[in-house]
Protein backbone atom coordinates (compact mmCIF):
# COMPACT_ATOMS: atom_id res chain seq x y z
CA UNK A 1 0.00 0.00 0.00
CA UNK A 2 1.61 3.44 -1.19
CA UNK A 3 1.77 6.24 1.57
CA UNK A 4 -1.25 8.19 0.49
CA UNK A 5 -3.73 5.38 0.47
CA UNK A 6 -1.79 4.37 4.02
CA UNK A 7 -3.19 7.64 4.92
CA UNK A 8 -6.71 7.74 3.50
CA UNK A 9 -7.03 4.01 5.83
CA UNK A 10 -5.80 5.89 8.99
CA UNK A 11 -8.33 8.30 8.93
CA UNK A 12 -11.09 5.58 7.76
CA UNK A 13 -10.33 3.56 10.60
CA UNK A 14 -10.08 6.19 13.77
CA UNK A 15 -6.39 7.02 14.01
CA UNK A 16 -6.18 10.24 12.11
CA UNK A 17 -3.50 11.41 9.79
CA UNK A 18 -0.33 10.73 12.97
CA UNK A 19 -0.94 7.17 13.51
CA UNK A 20 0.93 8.07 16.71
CA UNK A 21 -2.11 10.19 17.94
CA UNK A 22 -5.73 11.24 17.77
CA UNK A 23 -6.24 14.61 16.83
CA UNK A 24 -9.39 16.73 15.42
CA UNK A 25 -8.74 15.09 11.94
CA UNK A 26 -9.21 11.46 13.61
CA UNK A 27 -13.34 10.41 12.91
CA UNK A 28 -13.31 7.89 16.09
CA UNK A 29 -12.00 11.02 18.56
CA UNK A 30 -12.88 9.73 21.57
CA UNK A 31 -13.54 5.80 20.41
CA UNK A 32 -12.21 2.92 22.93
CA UNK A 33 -9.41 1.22 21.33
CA UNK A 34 -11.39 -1.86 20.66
CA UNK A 35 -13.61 0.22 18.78
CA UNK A 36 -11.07 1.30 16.62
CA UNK A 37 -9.30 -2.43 16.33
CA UNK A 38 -12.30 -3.66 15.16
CA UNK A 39 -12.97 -0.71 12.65
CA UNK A 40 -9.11 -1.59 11.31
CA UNK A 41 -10.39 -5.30 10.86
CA UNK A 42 -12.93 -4.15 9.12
CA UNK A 43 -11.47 -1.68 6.56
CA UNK A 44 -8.92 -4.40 6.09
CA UNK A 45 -10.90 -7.01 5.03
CA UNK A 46 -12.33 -5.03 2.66
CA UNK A 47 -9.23 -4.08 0.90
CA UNK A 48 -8.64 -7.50 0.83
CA UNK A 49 -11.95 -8.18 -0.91
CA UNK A 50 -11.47 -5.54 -3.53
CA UNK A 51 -7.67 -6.55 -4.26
CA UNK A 52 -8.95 -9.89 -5.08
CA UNK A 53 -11.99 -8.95 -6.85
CA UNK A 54 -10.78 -6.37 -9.55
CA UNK A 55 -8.07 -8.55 -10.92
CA UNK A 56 -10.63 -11.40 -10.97
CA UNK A 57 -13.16 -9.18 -13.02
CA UNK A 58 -10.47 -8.01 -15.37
CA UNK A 59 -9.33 -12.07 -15.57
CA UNK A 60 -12.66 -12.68 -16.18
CA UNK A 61 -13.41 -10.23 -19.45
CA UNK A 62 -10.23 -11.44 -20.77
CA UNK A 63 -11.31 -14.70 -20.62
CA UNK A 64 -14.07 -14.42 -22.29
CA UNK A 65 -12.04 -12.56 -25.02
CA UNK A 66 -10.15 -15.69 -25.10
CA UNK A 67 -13.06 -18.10 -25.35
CA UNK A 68 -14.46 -15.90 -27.80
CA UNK A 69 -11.90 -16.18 -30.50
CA UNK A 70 -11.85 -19.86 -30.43
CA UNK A 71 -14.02 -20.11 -33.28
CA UNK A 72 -11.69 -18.03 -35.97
CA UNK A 73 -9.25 -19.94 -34.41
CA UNK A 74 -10.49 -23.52 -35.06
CA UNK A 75 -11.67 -22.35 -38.56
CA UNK A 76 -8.23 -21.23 -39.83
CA UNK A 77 -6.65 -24.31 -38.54
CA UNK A 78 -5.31 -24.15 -35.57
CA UNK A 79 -5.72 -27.11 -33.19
CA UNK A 80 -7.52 -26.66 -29.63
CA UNK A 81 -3.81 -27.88 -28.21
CA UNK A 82 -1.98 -25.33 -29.57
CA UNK A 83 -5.07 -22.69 -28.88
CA UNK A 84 -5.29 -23.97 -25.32
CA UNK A 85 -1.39 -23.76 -24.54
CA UNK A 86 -1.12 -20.12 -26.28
CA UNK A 87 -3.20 -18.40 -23.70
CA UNK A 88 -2.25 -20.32 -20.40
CA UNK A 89 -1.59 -18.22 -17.87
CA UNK A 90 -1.29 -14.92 -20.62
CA UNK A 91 -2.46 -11.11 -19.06
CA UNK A 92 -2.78 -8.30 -21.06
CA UNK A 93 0.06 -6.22 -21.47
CA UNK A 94 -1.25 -2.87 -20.59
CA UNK A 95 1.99 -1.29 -20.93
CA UNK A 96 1.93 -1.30 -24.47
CA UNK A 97 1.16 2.31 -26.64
CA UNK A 98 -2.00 2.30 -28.69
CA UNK A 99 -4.39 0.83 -25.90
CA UNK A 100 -7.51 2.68 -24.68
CA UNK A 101 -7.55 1.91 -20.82
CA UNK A 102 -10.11 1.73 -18.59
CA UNK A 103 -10.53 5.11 -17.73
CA UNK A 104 -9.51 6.82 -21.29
CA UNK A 105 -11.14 8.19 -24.15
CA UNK A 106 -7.73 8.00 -26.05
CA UNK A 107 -5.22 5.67 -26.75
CA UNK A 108 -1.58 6.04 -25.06
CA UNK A 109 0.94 6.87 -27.20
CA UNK A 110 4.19 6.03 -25.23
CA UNK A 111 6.83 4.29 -27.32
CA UNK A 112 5.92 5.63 -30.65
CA UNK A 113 8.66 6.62 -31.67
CA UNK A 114 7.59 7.89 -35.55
CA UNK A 115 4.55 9.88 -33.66
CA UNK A 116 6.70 11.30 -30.55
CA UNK A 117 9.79 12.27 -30.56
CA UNK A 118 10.97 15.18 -32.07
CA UNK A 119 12.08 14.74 -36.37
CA UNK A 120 15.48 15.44 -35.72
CA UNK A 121 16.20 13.54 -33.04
CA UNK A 122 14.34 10.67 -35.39
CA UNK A 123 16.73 11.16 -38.30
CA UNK A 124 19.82 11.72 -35.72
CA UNK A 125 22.27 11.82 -38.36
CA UNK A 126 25.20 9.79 -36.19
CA UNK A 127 23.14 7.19 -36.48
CA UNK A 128 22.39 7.34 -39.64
CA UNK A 129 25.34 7.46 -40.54
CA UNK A 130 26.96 4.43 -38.28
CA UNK A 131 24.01 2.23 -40.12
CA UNK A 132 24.90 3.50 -43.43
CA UNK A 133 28.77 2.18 -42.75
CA UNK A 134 27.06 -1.40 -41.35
CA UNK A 135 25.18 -1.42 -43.84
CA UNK A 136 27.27 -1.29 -46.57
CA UNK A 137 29.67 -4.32 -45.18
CA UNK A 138 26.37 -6.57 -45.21
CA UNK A 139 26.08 -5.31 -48.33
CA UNK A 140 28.94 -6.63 -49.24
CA UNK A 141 29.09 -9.80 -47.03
CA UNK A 142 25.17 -10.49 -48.92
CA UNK A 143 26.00 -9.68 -52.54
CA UNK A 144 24.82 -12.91 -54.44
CA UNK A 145 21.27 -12.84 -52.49
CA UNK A 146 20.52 -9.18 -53.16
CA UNK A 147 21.78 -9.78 -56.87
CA UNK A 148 19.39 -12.41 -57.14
CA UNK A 149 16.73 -10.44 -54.98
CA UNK A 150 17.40 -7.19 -57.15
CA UNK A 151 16.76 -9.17 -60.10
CA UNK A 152 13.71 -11.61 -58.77
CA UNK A 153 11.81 -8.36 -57.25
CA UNK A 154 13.46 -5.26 -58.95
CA UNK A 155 13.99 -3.51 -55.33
CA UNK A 156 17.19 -2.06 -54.86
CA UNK A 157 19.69 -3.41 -52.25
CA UNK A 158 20.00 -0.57 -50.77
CA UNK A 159 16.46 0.20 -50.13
CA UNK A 160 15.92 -3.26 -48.70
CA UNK A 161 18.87 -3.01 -46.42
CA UNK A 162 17.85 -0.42 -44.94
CA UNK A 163 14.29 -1.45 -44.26
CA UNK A 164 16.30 -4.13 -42.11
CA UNK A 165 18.70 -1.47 -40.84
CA UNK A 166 15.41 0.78 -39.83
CA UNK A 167 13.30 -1.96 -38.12
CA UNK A 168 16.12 -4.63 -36.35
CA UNK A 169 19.04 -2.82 -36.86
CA UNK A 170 20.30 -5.88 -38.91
CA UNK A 171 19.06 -8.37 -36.85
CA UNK A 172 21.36 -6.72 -33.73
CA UNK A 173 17.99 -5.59 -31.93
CA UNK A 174 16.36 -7.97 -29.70
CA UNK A 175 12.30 -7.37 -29.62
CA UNK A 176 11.02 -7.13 -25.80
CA UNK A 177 7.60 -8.40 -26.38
CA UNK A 178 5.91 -12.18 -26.91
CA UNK A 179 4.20 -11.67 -30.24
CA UNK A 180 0.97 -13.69 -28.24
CA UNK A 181 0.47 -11.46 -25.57
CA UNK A 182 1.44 -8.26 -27.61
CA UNK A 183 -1.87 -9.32 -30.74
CA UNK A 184 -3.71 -10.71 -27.54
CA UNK A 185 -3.40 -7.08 -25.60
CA UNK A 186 -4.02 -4.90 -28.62
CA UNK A 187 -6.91 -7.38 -29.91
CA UNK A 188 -8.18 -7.25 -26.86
CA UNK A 189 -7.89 -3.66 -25.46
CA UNK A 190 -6.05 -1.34 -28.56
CA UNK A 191 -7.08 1.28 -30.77
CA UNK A 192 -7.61 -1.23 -34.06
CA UNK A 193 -9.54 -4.11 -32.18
CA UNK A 194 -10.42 -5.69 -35.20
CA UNK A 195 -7.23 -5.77 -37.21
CA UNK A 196 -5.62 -7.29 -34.67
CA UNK A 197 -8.06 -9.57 -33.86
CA UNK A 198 -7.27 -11.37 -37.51
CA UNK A 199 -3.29 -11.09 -36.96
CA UNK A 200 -3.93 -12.88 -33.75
CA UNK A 201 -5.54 -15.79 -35.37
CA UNK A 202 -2.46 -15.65 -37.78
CA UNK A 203 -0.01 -15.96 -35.11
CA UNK A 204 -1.86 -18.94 -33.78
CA UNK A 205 -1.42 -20.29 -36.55
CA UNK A 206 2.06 -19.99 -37.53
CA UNK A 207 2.60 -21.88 -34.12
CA UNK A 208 0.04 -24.79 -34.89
CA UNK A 209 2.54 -24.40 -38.76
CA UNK A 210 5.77 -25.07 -36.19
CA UNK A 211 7.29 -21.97 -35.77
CA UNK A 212 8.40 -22.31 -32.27
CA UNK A 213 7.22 -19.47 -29.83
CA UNK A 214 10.39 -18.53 -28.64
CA UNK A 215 11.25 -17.18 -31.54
CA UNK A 216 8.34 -14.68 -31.92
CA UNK A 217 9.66 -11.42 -30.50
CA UNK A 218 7.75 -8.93 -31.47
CA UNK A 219 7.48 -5.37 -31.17
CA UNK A 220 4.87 -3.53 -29.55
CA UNK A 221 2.29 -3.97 -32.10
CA UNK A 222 3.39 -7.32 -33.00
CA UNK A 223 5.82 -7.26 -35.87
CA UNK A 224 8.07 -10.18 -35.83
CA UNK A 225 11.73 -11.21 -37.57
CA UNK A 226 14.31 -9.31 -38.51
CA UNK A 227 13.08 -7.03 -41.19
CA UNK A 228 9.43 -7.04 -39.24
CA UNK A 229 6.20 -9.18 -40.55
CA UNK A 230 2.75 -8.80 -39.27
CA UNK A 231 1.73 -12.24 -39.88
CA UNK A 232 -0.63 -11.44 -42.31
CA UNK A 233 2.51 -10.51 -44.40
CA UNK A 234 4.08 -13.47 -43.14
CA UNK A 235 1.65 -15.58 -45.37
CA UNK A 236 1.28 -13.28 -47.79
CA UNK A 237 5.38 -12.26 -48.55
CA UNK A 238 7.60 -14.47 -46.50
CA UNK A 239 10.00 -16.43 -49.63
CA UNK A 240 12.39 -19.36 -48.96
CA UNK A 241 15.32 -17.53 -49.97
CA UNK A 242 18.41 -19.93 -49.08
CA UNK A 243 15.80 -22.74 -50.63
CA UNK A 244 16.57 -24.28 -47.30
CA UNK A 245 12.57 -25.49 -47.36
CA UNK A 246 11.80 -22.74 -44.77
CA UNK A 247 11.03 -19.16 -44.82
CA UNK A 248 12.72 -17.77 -42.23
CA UNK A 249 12.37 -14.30 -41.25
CA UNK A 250 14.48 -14.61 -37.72
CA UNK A 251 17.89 -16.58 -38.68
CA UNK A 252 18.09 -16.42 -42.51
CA UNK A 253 19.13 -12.93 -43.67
CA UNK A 254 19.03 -13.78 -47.68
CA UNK A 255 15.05 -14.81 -46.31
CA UNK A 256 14.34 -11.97 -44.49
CA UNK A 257 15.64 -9.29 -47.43
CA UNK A 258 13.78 -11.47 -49.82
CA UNK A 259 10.37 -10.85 -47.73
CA UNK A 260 11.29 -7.40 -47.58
CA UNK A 261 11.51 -7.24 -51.14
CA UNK A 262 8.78 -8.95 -51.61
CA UNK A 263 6.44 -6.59 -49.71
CA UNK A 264 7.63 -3.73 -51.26
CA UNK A 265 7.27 -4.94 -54.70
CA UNK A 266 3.88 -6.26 -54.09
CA UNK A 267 2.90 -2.81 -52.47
CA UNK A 268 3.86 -1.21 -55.86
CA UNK A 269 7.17 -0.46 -55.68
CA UNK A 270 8.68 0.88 -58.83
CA UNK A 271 11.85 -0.40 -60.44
CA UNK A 272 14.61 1.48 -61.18
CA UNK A 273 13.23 4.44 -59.10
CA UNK A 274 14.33 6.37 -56.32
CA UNK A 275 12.42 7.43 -52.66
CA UNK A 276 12.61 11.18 -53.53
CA UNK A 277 14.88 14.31 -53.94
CA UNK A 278 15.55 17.25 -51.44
CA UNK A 279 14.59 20.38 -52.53
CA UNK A 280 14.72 24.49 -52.34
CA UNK A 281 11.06 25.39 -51.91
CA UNK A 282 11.19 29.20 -53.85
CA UNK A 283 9.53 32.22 -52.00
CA UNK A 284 6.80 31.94 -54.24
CA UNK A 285 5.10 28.94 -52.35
CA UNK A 286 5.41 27.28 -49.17
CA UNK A 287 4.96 24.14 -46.99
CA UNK A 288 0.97 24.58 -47.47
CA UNK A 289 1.59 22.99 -50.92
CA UNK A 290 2.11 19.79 -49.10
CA UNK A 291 0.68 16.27 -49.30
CA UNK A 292 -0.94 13.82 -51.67
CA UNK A 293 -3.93 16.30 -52.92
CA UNK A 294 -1.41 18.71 -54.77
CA UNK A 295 0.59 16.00 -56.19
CA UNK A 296 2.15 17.40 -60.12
CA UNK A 297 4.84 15.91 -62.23
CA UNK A 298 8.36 16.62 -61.34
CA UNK A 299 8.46 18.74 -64.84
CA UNK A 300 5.24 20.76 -62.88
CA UNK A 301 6.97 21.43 -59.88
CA UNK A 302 9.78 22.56 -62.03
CA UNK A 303 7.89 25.13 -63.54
CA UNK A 304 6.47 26.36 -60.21
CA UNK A 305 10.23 26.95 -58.97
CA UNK A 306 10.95 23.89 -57.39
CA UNK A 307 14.89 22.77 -56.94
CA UNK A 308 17.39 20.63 -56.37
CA UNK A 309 19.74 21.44 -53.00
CA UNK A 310 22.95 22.06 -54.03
CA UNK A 311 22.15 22.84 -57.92
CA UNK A 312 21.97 18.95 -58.44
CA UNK A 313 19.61 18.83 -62.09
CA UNK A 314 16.74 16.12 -61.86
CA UNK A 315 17.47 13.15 -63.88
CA UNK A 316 15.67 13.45 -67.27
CA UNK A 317 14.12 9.88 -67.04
CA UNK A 318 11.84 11.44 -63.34
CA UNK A 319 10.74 14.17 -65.35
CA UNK A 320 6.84 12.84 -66.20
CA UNK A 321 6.90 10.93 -62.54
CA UNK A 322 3.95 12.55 -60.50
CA UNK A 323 5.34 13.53 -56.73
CA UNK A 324 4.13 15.22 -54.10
CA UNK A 325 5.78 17.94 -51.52
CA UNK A 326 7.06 16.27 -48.22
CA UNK A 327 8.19 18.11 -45.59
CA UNK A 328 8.54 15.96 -42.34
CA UNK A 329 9.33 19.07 -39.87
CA UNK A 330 7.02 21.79 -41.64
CA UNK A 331 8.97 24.61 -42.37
CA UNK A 332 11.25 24.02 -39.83
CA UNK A 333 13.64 21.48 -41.98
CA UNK A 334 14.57 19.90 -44.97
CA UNK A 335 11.53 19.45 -48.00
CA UNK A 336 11.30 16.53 -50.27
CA UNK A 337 9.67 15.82 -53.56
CA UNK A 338 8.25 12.54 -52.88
CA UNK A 339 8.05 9.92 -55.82
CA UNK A 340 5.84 6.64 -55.92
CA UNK A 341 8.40 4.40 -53.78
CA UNK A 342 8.31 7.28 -50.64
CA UNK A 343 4.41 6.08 -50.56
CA UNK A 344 5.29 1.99 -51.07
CA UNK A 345 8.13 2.35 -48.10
CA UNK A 346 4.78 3.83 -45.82
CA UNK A 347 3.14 0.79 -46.75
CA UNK A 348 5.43 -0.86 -45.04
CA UNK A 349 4.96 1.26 -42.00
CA UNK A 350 2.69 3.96 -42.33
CA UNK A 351 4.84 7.30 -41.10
CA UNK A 352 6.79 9.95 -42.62
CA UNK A 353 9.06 9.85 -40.81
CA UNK A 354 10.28 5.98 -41.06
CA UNK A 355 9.90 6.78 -45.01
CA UNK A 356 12.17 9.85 -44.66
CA UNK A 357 14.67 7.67 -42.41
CA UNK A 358 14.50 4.63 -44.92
CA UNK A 359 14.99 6.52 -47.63
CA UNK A 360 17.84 8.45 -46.48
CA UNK A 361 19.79 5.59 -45.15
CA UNK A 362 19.57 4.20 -48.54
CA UNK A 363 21.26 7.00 -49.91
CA UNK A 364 23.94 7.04 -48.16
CA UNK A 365 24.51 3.63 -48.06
CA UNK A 366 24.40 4.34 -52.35
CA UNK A 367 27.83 7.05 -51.71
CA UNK A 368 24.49 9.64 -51.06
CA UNK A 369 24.73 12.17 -47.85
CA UNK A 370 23.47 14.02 -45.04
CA UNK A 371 19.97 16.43 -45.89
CA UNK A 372 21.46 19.34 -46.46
CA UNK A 373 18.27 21.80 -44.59
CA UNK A 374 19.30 21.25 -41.10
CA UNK A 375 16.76 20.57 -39.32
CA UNK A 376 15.89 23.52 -36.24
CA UNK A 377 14.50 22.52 -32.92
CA UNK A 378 10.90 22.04 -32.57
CA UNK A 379 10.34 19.52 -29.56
CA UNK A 380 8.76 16.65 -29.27
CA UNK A 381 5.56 15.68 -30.87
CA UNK A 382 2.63 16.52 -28.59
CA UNK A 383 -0.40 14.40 -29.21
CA UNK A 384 -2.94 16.55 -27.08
CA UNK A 385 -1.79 20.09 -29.09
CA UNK A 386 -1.96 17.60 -32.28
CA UNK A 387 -5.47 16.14 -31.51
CA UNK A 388 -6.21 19.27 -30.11
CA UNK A 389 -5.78 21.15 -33.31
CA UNK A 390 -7.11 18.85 -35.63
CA UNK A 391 -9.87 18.90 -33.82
CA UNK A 392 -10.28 22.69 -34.60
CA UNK A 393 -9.65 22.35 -37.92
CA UNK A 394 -12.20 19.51 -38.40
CA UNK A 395 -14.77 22.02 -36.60
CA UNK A 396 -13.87 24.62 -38.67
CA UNK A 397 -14.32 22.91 -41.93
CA UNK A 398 -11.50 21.32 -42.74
CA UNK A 399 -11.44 17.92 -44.47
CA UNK A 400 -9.63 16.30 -41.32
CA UNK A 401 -10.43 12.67 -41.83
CA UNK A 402 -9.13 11.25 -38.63
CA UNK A 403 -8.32 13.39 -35.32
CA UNK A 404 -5.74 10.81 -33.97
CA UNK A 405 -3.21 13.11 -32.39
CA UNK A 406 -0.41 11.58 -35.34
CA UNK A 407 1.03 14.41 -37.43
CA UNK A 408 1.18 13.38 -40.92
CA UNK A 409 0.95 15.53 -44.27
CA UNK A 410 -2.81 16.10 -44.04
CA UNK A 411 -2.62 17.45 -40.82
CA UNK A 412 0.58 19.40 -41.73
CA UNK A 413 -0.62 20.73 -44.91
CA UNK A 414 -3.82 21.69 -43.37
CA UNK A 415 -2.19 24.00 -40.47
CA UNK A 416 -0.25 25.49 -43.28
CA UNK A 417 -3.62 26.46 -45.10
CA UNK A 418 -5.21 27.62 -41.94
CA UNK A 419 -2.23 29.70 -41.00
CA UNK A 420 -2.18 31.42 -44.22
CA UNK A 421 -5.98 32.56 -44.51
CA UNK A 422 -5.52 33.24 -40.71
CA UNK A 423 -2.48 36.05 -41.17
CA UNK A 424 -0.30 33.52 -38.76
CA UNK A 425 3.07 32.43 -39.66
CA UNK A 426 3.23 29.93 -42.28
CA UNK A 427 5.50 26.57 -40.70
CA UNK A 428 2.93 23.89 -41.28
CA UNK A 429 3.85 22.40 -37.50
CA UNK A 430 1.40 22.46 -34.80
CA UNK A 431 2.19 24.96 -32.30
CA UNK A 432 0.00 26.90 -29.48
CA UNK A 433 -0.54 30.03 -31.91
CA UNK A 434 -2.17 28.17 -34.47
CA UNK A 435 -4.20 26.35 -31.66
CA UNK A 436 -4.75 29.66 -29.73
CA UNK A 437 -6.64 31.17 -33.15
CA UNK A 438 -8.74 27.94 -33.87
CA UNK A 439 -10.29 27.87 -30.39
CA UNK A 440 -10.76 31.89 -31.04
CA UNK A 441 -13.31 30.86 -33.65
């Protein structure tokens, strides 16, 4: 019992807020001191009752959970054996980010790193840069796979190296989390209910297929293997690489790049193409040009100004591919043109940020460099001020389609376009101002 609840008992049961004496805060002033023994018995016994109670109830829900996903279970194959000795003894996991909890209208964000922390500390460029120099070694040490996975997917090495670079950094990372109890928690108690609820299933079965459950580490929403696989994607991408009669995304590297590359391609990626270029955005226009809706050829944004950093000319062959304006930190760092393969690497994990990180470290792993914006100081990411605003905006007309408290280009393009017709300072970053005018409306 914590010392403020050891407090709240002392004055329930008689002996005020100095268990050493009975003064006006003390409700049994004056009580014999059997009176107050038998008050402490009976205070006590009903902490007891609720300390074994609550858990029960929450045992109980979860059970039923449990009971209740037998049926999907069964139907996809998965033996009542293997079902049964999945969830013995598993709780919830309510440290995990992305849960609503008893007690909260919104989901906890801790641990997301693409949605929290600030985009320069994200893209820390030291680390970047000791990745890039890893990477290219396994580059080396891998070459005949990634020929034959260049040729068999038409993904570039270094764009799948550094998907495994991003998510395991090359294998070195060890996942925290049982990939049972992390699908369990979030099908159970998260913010997508019902997608996890089928990636469960899938995770049953890949044990009732043999893949032992000691090698499922997962992260916090359940990605497993080195170069991280719901396991949907499991059974939709995994590839025998090694043609060892297994595909193996946790000890075979040439199978986990394979997978990789096989995502990618199937999520459109486009051969022979690049993530996107950095680029000058003129004084004519601004970060409010952002995002998917005002996406041009590269020849269009060209004409409107657009350039290059450092001079560099576009290559000819980009010049009809449509892109969009990408700027991760608003107007406070570096802007991208973002081509088709930017929007396949989100595919893979839906943030800006991990595209922009991805992308990069393929560059430079390719003899490519630093972004040459620096980046300026904005903070963290704050998901109240974020939900907070979009919020706003969505009351105010704008086409917000989710308030989720996760800045992405929608919600950055749309501060931009509010700041603007407001006579604010145009950054495209949600800041108190901007927040400060919507709630003026």
């Amino acid at each position: 019992m914590d010392m403020l609840h050891c407090r709240e008992a002392q004055q329930v049961v008689g002996l005020g807020t100095d268990p050493n004496k009975c003064g006006e805060d003390c409700p049994m002033r004056g009580a014999s001191i059997w009176a107050r023994i038998a008050w402490v018995v009976v205070v006590l016994a009903t902490v007891a009752v609720l300390i074994a109670t609550t858990p029960r109830a929450a045992d109980t829900s979860f059970r039923s959970f449990v009971d209740g996903l037998w049926p999907d279970a069964r139907e996809a194959g998965v033996s009542r054996k293997t079902f049964d000795t999945a969830f013995a003894g598993l709780e919830p996991d309510t440290s995990l980010p992305d849960l609503i909890l008893p007690g909260r209208e919104t989901p906890t964000m801790k641990g997301q790193a693409e949605f929290t922390r600030e985009p320069r500390d994200y893209l820390n460029a030291p680390y970047l840069d000791k990745l890039a120099a890893q990477g290219r070694e396994l580059i080396r040490r891998h070459r005949s796979a990634l020929d034959r996975i260049e040729q068999t997917y038409g993904v570039d090495r270094y764009s799948v190296v550094a998907i495994w670079g991003r998510e395991t950094a090359f294998g070195t990372y060890k996942l925290p989390h049982d990939a049972i109890r992390v699908l369990a928690t979030q099908a159970y108690m998260g913010r997508r209910k019902d997608m996890f609820r089928k990636e469960l299933v899938l995770a049953l079965k890949m044990l009732e297929d043999g893949i032992p459950r000691a090698k499922m580490r997962a992260s916090w929403a359940g990605a497993i293997g080195q170069t991280q696989f719901l396991p949907s994607e499991f059974y939709a991408h995994a590839r025998d690489h090694d043609s060892d009669g297994l595909a193996d995304l946790f000890d075979s590297v040439p199978d986990a790049l394979a997978s990789a590359a096989r995502q990618l391609q199937a999520k459109g990626w486009v051969r022979g193409r690049t993530w996107g270029y950095e680029v000058v955005i003129p004084p004519s226009s601004d970060c409010s040009l952002e995002g998917p809706p005002n996406i041009r050829t590269i020849a269009e944004w060209q004409k409107l100004g657009f350039r290059r950093v450092g001079g560099k000319p576009f290559p000819a062959e980009v010049a009809q591919d449509q892109a969009y304006l990408m700027s991760p930190a608003g107007a406070h760092g570096p802007s991208f043109l973002a081509l088709e393969n930017f929007q396949v690497i989100r595919r893979y994990n839906t943030s800006d940020l991990y595209a922009t990180f991805v992308g990069n470290l393929a560059d430079r792993m390719a003899g490519g460099s630093d972004f040459i914006t620096p980046w300026r100081p904005i903070g963290p990411q704050r998901t109240a001020l974020i939900r907070g605003i979009q919020e706003g905006l969505q009351q105010a007309g704008y086409p917000v389609e989710k308030v989720d408290g996760f800045i992405g280009s929608e919600t950055r393009r749309l501060v931009g376009v509010f700041q603007k017709k407001s006579g604010l300072a145009v950054d495209c970053w949600p800041n108190e101002a901007t927040l400060k005018k919507l709630s003026a409306r």
